[in-house]
C-alpha atoms as a PDB file:
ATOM      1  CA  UNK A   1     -96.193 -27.904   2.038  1.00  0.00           C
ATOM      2  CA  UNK A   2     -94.617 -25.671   4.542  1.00  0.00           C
ATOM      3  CA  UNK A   3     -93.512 -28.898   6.888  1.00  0.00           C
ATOM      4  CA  UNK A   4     -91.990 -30.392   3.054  1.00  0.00           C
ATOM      5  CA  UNK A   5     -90.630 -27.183   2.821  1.00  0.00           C
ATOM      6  CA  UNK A   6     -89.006 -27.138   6.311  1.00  0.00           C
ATOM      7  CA  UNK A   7     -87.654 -30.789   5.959  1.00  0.00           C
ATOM      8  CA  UNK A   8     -86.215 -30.187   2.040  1.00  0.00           C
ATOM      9  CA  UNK A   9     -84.393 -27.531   3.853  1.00  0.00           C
ATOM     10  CA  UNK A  10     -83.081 -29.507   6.891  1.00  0.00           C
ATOM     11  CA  UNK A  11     -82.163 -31.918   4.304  1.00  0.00           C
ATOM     12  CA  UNK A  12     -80.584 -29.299   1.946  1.00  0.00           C
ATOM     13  CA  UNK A  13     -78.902 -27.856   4.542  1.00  0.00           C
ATOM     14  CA  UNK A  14     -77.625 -31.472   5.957  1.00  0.00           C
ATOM     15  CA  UNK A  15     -76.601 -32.818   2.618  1.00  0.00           C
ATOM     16  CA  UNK A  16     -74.625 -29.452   2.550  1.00  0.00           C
ATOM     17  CA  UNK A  17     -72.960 -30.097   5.663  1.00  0.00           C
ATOM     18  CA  UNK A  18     -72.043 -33.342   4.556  1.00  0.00           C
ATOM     19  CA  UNK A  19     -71.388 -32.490   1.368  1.00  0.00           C
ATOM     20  CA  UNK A  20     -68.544 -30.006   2.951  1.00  0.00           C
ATOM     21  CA  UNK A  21     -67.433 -32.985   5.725  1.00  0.00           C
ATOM     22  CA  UNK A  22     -66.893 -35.587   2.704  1.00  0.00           C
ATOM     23  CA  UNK A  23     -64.760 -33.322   0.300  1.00  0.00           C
ATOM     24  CA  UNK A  24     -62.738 -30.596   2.057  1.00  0.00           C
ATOM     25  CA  UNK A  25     -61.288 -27.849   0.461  1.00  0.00           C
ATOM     26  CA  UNK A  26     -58.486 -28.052  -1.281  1.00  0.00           C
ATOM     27  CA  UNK A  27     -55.305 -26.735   0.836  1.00  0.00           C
ATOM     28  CA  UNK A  28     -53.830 -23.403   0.419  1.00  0.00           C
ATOM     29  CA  UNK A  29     -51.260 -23.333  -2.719  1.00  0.00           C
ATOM     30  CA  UNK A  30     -47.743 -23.025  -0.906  1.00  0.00           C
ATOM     31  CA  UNK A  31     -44.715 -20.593  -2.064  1.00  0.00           C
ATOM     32  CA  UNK A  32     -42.650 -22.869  -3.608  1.00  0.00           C
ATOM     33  CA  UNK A  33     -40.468 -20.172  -5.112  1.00  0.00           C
ATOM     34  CA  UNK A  34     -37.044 -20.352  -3.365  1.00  0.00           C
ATOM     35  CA  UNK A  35     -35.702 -17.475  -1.455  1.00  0.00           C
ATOM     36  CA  UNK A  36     -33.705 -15.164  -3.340  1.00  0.00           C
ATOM     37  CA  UNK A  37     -30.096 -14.804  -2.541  1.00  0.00           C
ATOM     38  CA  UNK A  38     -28.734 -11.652  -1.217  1.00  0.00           C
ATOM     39  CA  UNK A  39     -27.163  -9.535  -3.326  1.00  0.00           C
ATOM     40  CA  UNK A  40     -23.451  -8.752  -3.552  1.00  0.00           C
ATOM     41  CA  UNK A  41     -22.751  -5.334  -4.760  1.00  0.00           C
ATOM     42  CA  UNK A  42     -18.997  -4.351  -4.919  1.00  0.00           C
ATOM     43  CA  UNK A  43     -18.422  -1.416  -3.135  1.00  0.00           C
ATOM     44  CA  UNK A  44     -17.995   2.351  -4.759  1.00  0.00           C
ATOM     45  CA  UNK A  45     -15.180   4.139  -5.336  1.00  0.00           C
ATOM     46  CA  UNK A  46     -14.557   7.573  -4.469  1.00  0.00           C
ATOM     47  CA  UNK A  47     -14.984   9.002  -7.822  1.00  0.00           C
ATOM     48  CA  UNK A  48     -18.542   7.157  -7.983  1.00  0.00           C
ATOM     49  CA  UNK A  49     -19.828   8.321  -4.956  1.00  0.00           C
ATOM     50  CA  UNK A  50     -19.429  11.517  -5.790  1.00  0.00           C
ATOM     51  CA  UNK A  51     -20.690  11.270  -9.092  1.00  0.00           C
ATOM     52  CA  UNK A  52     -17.347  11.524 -11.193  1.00  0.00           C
ATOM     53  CA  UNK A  53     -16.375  14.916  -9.050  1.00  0.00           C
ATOM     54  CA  UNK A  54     -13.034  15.029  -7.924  1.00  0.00           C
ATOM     55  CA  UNK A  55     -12.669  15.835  -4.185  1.00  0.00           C
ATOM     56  CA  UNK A  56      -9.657  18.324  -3.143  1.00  0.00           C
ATOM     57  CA  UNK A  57      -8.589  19.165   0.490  1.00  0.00           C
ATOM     58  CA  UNK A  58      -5.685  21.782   1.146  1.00  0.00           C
ATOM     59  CA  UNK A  59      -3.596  21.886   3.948  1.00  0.00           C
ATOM     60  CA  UNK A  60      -1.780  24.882   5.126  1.00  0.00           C
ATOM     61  CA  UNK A  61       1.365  25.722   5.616  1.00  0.00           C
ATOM     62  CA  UNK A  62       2.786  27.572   8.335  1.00  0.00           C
ATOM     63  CA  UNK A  63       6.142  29.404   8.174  1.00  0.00           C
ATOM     64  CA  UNK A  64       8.262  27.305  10.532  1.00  0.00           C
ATOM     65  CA  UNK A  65       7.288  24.259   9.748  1.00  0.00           C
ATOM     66  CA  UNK A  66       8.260  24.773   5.285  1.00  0.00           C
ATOM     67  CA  UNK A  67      12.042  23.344   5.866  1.00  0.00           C
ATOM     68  CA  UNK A  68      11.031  20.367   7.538  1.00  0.00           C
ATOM     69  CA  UNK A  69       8.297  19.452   4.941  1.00  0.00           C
ATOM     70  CA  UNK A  70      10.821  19.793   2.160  1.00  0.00           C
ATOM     71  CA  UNK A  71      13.233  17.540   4.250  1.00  0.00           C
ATOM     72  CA  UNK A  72      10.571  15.244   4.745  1.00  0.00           C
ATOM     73  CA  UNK A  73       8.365  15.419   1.890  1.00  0.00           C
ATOM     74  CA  UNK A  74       9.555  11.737   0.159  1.00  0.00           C
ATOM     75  CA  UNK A  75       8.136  10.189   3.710  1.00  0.00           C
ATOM     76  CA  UNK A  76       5.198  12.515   3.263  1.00  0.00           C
ATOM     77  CA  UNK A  77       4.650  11.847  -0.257  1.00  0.00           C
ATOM     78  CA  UNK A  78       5.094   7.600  -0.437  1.00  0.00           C
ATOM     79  CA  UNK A  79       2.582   6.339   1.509  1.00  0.00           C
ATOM     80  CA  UNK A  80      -0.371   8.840   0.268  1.00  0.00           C
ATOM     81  CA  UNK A  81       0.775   8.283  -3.408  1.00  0.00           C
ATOM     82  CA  UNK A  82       1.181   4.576  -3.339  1.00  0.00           C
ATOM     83  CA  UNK A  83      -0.788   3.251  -0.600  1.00  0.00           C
ATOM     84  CA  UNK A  84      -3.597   5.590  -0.052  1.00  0.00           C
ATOM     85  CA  UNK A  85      -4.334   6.430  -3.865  1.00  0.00           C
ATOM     86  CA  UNK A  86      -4.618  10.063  -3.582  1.00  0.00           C
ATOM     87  CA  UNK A  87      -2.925  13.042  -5.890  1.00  0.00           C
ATOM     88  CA  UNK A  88      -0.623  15.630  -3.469  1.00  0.00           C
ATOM     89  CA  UNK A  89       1.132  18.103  -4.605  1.00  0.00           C
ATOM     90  CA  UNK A  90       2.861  21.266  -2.729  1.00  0.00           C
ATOM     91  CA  UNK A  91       1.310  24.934  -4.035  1.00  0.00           C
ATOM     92  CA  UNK A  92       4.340  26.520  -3.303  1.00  0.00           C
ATOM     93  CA  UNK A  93       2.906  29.958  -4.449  1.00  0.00           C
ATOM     94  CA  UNK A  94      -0.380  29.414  -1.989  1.00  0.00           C
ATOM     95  CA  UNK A  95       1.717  27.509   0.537  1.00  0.00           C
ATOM     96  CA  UNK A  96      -0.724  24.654   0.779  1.00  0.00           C
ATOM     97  CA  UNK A  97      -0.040  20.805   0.017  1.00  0.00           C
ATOM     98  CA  UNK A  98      -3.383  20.096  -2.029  1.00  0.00           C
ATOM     99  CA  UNK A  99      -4.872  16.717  -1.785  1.00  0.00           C
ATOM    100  CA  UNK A 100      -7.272  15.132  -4.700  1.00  0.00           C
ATOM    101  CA  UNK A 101      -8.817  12.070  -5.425  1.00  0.00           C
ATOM    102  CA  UNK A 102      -8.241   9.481  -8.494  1.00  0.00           C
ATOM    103  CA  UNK A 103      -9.855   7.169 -10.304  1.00  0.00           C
ATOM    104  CA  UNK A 104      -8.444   4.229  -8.085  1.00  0.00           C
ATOM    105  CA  UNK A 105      -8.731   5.104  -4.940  1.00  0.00           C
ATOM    106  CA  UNK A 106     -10.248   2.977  -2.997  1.00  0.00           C
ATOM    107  CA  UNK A 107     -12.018   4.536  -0.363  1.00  0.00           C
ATOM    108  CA  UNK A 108     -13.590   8.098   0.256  1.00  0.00           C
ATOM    109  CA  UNK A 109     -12.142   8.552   3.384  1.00  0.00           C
ATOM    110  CA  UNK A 110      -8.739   7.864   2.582  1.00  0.00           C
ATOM    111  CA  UNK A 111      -8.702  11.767   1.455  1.00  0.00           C
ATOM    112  CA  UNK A 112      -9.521  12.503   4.621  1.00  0.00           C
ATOM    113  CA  UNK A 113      -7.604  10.302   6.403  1.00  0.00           C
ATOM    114  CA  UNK A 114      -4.638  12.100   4.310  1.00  0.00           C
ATOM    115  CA  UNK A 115      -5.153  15.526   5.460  1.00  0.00           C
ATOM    116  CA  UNK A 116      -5.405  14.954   9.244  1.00  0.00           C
ATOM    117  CA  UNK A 117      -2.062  12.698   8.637  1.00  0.00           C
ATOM    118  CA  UNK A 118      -0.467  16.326   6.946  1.00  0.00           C
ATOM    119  CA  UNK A 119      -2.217  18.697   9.134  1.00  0.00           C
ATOM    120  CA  UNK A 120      -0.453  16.232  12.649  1.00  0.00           C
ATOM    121  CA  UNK A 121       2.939  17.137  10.382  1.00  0.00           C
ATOM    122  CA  UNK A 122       2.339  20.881  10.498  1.00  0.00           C
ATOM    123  CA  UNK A 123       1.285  20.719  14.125  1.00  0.00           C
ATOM    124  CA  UNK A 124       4.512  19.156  14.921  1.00  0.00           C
ATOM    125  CA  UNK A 125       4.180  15.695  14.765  1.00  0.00           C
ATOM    126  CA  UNK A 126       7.019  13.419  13.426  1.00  0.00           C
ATOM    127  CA  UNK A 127       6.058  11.513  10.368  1.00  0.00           C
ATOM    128  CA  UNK A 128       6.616   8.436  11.989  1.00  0.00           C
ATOM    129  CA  UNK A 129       4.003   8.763  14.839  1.00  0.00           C
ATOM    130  CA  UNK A 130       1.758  10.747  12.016  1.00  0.00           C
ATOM    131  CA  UNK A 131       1.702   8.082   9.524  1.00  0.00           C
ATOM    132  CA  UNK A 132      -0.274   5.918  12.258  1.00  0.00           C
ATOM    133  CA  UNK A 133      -3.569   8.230  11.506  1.00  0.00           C
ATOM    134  CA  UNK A 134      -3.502   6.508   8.032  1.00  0.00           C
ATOM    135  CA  UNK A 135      -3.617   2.983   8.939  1.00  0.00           C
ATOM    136  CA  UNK A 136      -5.426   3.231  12.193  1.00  0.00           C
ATOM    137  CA  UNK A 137      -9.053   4.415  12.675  1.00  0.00           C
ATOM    138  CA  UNK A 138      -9.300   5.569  16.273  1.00  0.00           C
ATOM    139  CA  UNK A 139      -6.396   7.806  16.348  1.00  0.00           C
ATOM    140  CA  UNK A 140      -6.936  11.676  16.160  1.00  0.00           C
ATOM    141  CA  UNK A 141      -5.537  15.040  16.957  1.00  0.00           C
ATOM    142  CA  UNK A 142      -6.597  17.197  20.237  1.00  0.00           C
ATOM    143  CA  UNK A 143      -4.970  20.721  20.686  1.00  0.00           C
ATOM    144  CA  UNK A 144      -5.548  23.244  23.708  1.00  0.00           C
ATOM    145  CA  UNK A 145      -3.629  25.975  25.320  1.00  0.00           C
ATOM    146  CA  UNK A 146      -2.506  26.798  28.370  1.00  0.00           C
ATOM    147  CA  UNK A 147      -4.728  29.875  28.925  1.00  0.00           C
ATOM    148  CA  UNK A 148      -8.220  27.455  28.225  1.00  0.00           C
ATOM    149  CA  UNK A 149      -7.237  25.818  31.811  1.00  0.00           C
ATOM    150  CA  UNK A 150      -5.753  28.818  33.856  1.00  0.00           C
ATOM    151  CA  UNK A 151      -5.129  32.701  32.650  1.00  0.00           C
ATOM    152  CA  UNK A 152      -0.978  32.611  33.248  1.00  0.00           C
ATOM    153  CA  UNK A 153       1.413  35.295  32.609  1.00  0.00           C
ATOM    154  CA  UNK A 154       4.894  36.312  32.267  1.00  0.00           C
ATOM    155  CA  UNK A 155       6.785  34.100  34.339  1.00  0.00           C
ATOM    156  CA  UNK A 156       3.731  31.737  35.803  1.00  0.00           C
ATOM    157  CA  UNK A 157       3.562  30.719  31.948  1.00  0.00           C
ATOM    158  CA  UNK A 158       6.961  30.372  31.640  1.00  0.00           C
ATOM    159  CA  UNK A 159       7.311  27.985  34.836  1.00  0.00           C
ATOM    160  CA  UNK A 160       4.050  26.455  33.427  1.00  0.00           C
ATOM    161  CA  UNK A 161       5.308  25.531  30.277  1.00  0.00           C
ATOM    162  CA  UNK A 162       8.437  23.872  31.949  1.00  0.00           C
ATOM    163  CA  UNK A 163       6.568  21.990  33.960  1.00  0.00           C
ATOM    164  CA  UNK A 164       5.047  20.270  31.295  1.00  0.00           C
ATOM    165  CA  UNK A 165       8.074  19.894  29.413  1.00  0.00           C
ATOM    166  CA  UNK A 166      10.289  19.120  32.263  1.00  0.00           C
ATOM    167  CA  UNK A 167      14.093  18.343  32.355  1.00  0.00           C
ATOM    168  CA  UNK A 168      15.303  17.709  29.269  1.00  0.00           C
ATOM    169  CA  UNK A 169      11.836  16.721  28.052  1.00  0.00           C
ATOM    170  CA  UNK A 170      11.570  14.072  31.300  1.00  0.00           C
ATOM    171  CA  UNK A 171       8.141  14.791  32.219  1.00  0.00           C
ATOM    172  CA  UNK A 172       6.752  15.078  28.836  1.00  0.00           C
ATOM    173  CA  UNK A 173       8.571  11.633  27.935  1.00  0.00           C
ATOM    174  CA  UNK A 174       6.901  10.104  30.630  1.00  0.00           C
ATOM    175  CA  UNK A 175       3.485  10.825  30.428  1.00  0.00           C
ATOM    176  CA  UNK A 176       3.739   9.698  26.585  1.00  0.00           C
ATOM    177  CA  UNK A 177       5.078   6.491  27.193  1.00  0.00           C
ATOM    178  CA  UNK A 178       2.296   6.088  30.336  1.00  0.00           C
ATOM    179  CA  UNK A 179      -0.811   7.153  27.889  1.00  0.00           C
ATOM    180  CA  UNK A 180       0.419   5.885  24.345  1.00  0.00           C
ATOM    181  CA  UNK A 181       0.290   9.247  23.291  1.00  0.00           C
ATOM    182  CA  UNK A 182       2.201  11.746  21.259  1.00  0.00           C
ATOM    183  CA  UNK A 183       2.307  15.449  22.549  1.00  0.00           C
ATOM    184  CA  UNK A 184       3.209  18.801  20.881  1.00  0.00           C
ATOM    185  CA  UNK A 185       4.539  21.469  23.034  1.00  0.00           C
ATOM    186  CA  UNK A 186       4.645  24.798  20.589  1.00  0.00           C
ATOM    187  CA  UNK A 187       4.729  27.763  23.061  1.00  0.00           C
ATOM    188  CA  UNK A 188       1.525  28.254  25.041  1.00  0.00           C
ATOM    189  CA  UNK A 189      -0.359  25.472  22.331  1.00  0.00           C
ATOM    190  CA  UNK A 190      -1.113  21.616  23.358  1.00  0.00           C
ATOM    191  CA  UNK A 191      -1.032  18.995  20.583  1.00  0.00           C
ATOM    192  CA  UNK A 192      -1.707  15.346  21.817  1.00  0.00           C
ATOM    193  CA  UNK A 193      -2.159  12.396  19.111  1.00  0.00           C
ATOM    194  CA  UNK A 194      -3.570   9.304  20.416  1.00  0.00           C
ATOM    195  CA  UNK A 195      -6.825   7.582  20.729  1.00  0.00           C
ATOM    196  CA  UNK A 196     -10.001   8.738  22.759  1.00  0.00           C
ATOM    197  CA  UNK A 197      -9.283   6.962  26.509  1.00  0.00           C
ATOM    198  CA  UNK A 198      -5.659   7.519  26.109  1.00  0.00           C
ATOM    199  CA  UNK A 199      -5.878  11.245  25.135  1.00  0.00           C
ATOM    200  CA  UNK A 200      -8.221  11.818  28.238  1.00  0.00           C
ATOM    201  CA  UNK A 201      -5.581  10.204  30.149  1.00  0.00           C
ATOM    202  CA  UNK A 202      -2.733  13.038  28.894  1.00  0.00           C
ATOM    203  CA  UNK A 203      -4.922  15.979  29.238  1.00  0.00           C
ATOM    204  CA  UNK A 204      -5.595  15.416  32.472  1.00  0.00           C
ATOM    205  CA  UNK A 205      -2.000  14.958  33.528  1.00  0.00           C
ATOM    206  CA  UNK A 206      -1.014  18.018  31.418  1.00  0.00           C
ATOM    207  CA  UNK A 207      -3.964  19.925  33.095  1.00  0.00           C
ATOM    208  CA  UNK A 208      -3.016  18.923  36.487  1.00  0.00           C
ATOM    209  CA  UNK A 209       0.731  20.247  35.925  1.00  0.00           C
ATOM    210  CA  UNK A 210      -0.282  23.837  34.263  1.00  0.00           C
ATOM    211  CA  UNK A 211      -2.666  24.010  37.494  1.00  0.00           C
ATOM    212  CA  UNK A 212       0.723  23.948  39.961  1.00  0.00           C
ATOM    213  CA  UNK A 213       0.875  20.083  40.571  1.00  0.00           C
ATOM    214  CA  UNK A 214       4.056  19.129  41.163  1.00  0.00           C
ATOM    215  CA  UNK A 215       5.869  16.190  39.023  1.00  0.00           C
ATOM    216  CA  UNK A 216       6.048  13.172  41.615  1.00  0.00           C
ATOM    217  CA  UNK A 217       2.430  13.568  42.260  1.00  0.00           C
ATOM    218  CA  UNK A 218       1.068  13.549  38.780  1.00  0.00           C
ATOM    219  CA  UNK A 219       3.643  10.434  38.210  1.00  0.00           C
ATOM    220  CA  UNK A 220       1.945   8.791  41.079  1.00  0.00           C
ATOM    221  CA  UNK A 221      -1.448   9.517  39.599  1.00  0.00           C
ATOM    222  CA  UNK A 222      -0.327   8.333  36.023  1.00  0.00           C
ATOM    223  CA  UNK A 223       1.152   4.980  37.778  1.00  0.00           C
ATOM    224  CA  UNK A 224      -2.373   3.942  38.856  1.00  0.00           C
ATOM    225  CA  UNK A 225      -4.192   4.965  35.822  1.00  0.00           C
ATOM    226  CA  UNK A 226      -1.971   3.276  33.273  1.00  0.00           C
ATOM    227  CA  UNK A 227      -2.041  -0.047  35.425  1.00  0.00           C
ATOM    228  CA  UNK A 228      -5.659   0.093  35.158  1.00  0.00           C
ATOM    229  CA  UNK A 229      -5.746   1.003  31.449  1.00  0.00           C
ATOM    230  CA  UNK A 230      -3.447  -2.107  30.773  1.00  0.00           C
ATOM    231  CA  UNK A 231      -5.929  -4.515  32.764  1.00  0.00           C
ATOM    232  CA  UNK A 232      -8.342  -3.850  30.329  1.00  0.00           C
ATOM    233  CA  UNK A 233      -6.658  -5.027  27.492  1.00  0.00           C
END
């Protein structure tokens, strides 16, 4: 019995090996579901993203610098009406020009791109080198003054200050048109509009000249860094 029992189960067990040899199991179902597309979701407006708020920014300001915003204020008032999609208006009791978004404009940071274009105006900026913060990205506003590079008085900052300006603006002209910048001499303040590299550029060459550098040698200097700026373009 126990041998018939030992055999019956070698034989159990082999007709269960063969069983699984003859007839395999069956193969794995496969995903035949095709692959979804990606969605396409328009993007949001600016009143969406802020869930229906409207967004305000106010811009002061300052006392010298109301005349030429009322002379100007068709150039300043076109292009953030009617390209940009954003409300302005002038408070003339706060003396602010108030910025707000609408229903159609298109993007959020257009509001902001607004104010820094206003704010460049009341630094001193024409609106013609302003108006470039609205359609490029990489352009922004630096300020300094003279006394965050060297403590000057009396007639050092006088001297300083011509320095940087120059005969009949020479000096200033020339490092602009070297760096692609645009730069804002109001009294003892720095204003420089340009993008990152290029502003780096300006500083430097306006630093040099508050420091006591004489002209020819920061022209030399600006010579050799503009010729290497334009290689990399």
């Amino acid at each position: 019995m126990s041998s018939a029992t030992v055999n019956g189960g070698e034989t159990a067990a082999g007709m269960d090996i063969e069983t699984a040899a003859v007839h395999p199991p069956p193969p794995a179902a496969t995903n035949t579901v095709p692959f979804a597309q990606k969605p396409n979701f328009k993007p949001l407006k600016a009143h969406e993203i802020s869930d229906g708020q409207i967004q305000f920014r106010k811009v002061l300001v300052p006392p010298h610098r109301y005349t030429p915003l009322k002379k100007a204020w068709m150039e300043i008032y076109t292009p953030i009406y009617e390209h940009m999609k954003i409300d302005i208006r002038m408070n003339l009791k706060a003396r602010r020009v108030e910025l707000k978004t609408r229903q159609d404009t298109p993007d959020v940071s257009n509001l902001q791109k607004c104010a820094d274009f206003v704010h460049a105006f009341m630094l001193g900026f024409d609106v013609i080198d302003a108006v470039a913060l609205l359609r490029l990205d990489e352009l922004y506003v630096e300020s300094f003054e003279i006394k965050d590079v060297k403590t000057l008085r009396g007639e050092h900052l006088s001297r300083a200050i011509g320095r940087l300006s120059g005969k009949g603006g020479k000096t200033k002209f020339a490092i602009e048109n070297a760096t692609k910048t645009r730069i804002v001499i109001a009294d003892t303040k720095i204003h420089i509009l340009g993008s990152f590299s290029n502003i780096k550029v300006a500083r430097d060459s306006l630093c040099s000249l508050i420091l006591g550098s004489p002209a020819g040698k920061v022209y030399s200097k600006l010579r050799a860094v503009s010729a290497r700026l334009a290689e990399r373009f």
